[in-house]
Protein backbone atom coordinates (compact mmCIF):
# COMPACT_ATOMS: atom_id res chain seq x y z
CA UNK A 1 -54.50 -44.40 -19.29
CA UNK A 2 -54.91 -41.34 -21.52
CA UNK A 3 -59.03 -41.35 -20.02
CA UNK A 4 -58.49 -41.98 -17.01
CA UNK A 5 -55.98 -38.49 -16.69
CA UNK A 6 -58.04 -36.35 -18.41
CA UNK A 7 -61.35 -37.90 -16.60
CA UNK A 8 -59.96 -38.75 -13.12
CA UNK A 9 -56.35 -36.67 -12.92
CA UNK A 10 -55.27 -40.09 -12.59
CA UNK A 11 -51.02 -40.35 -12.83
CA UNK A 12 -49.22 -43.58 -12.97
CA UNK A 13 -46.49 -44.69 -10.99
CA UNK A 14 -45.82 -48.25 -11.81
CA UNK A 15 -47.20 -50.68 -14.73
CA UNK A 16 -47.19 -53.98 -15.27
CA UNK A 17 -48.11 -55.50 -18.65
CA UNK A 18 -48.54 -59.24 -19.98
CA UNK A 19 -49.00 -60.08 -23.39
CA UNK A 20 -52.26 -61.84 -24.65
CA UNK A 21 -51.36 -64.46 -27.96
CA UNK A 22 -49.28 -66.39 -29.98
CA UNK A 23 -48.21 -64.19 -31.40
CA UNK A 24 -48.71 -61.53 -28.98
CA UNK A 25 -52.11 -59.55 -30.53
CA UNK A 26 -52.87 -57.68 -27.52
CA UNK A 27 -51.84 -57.22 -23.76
CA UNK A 28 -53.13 -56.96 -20.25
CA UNK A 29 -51.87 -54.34 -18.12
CA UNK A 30 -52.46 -53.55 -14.01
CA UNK A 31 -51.89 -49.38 -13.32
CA UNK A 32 -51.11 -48.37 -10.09
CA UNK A 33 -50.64 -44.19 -9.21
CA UNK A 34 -52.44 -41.55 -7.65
CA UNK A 35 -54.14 -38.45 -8.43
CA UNK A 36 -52.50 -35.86 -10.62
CA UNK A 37 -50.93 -32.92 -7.61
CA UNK A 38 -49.25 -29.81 -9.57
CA UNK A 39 -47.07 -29.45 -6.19
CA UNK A 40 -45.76 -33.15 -6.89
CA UNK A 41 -46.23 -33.46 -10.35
CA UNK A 42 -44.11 -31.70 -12.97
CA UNK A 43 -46.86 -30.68 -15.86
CA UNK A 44 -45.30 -31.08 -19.33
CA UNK A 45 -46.40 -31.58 -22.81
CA UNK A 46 -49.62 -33.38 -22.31
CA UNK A 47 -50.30 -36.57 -24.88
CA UNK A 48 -53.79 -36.70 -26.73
CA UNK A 49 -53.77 -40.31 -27.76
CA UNK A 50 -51.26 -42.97 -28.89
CA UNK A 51 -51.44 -44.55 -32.54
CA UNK A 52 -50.56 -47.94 -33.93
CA UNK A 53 -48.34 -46.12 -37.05
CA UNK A 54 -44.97 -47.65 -36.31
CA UNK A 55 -46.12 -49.61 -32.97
CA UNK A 56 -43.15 -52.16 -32.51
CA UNK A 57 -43.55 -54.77 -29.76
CA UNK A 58 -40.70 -57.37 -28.43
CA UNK A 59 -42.35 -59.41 -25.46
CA UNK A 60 -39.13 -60.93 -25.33
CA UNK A 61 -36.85 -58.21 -24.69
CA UNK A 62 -39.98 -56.56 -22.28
CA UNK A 63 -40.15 -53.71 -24.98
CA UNK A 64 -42.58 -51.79 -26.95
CA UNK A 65 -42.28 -47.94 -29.03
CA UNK A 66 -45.17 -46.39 -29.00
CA UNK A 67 -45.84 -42.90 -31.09
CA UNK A 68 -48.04 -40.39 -29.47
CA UNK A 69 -50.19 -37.80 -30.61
CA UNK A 70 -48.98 -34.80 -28.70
């Protein structure tokens, strides 16, 4: 999602994710949004890339922490 911002503006409005595994190893997701508009779209601190350090995912609760590089 990170590429597709900084390639395409692209901003995302809803996600839906599925986990891939027993145990869960990796996960599918569908994006849907629209193009980035500064009159619609607040601009804050912008995120450079996200890191597996500390990545903590709970397909049964439908959770996941994820620490960005900002």
């Amino acid at each position: 999602m990170i590429q597709l911002h900084d390639s395409e503006g692209f901003v995302a409005r809803e996600i839906e994710a599925r986990p891939l595994g027993s145990p869960p190893t990796s996960l599918v997701a569908s994006l849907r949004g629209e193009v980035f508009d500064p009159a619609r779209h607040p601009a804050r601190t912008e995120v450079k890339a996200a890191t597996l350090h500390h990545l903590v995912f709970d397909p049964k609760r439908g959770r996941a922490r994820v620490i960005v590089d900002i």
